[in-house]
C-alpha atoms as a PDB file:
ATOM      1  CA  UNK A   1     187.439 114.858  -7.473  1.00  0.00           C
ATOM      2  CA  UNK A   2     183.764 114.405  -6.876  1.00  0.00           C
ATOM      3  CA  UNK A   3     182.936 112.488  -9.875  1.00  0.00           C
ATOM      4  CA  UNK A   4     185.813 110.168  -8.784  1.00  0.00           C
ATOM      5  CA  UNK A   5     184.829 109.473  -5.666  1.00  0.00           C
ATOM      6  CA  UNK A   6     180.551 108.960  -6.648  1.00  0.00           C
ATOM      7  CA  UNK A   7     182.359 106.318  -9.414  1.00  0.00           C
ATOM      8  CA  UNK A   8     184.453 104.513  -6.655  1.00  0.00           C
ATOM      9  CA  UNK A   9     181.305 104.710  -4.284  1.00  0.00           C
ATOM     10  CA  UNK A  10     179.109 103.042  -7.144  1.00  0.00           C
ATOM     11  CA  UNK A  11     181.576 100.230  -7.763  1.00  0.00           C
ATOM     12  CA  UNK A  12     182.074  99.235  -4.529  1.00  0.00           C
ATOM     13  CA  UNK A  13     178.215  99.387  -3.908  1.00  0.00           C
ATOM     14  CA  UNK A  14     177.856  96.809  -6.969  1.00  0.00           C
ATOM     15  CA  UNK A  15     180.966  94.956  -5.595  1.00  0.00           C
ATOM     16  CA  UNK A  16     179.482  94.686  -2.088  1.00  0.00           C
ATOM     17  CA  UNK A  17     175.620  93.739  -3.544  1.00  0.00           C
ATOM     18  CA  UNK A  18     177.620  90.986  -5.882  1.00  0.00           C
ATOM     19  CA  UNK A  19     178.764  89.197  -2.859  1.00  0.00           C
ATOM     20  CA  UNK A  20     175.522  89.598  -0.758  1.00  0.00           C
ATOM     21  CA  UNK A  21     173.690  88.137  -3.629  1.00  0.00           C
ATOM     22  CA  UNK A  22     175.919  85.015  -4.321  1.00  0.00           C
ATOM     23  CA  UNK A  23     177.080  84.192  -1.033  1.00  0.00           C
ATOM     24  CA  UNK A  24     173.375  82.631   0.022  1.00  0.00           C
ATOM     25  CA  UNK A  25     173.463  80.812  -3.099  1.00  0.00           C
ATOM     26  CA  UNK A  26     176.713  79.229  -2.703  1.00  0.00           C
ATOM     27  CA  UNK A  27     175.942  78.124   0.828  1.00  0.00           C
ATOM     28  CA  UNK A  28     172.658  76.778  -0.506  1.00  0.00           C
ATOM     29  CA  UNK A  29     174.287  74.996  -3.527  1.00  0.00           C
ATOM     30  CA  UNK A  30     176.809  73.249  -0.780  1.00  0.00           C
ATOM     31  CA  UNK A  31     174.800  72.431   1.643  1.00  0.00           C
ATOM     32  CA  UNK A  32     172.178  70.651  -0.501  1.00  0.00           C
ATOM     33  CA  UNK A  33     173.991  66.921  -0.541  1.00  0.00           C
ATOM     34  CA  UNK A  34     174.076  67.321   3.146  1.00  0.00           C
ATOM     35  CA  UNK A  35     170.517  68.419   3.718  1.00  0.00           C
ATOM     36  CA  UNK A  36     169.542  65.357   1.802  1.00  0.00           C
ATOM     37  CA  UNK A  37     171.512  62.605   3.519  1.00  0.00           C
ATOM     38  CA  UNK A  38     169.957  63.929   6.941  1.00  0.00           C
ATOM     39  CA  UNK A  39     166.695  63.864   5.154  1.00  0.00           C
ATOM     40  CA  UNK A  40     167.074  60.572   4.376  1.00  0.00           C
ATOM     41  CA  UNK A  41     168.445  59.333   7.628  1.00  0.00           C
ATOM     42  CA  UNK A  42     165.710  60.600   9.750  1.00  0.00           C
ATOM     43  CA  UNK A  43     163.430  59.028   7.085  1.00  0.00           C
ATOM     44  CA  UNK A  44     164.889  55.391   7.337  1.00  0.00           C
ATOM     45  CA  UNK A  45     165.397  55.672  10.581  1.00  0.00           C
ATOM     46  CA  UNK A  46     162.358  57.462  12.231  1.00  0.00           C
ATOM     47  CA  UNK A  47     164.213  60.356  13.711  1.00  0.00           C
ATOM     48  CA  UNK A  48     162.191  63.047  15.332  1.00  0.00           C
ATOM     49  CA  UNK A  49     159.075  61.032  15.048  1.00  0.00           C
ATOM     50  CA  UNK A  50     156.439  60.419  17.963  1.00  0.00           C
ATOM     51  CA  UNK A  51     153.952  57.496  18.088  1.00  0.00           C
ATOM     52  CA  UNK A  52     150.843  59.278  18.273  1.00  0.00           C
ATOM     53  CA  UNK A  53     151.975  62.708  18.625  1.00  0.00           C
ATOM     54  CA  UNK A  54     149.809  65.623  17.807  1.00  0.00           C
ATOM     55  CA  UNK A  55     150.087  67.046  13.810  1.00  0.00           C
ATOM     56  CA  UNK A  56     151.575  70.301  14.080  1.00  0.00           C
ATOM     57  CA  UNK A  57     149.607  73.350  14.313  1.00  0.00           C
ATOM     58  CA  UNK A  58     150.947  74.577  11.050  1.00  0.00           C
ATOM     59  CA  UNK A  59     150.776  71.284   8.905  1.00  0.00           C
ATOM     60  CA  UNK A  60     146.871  70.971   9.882  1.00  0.00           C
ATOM     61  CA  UNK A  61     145.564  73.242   7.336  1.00  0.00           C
END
């Protein structure tokens, strides 16, 4: 009965790390296309931009 139960623990340890290792990816892998067009838009357009706005702290190294 033990050795049953460690198996069935064990499988649905795999199981659950399967799908907590390919659900980011999947969301990534849709949301790509998306990411992109906004990308774009905000490039054409100047979104989020400000005329003589400070560089951010982080970008300045």
């Amino acid at each position: 009965m033990t050795v049953e139960y460690v198996l069935l623990m064990v499988a649905a340890i795999f199981i659950g790390l399967k799908l907590f290792v390919s659900a980011p990816t999947k969301a990534f892998i849709n949301s790509g296309p998306r990411l992109g067009a906004r990308v774009e838009r905000q490039l054409e357009t100047g979104g989020n931009f400000q005329p003589g706005g400070s560089r951010n702290t982080w970008g300045a190294n």
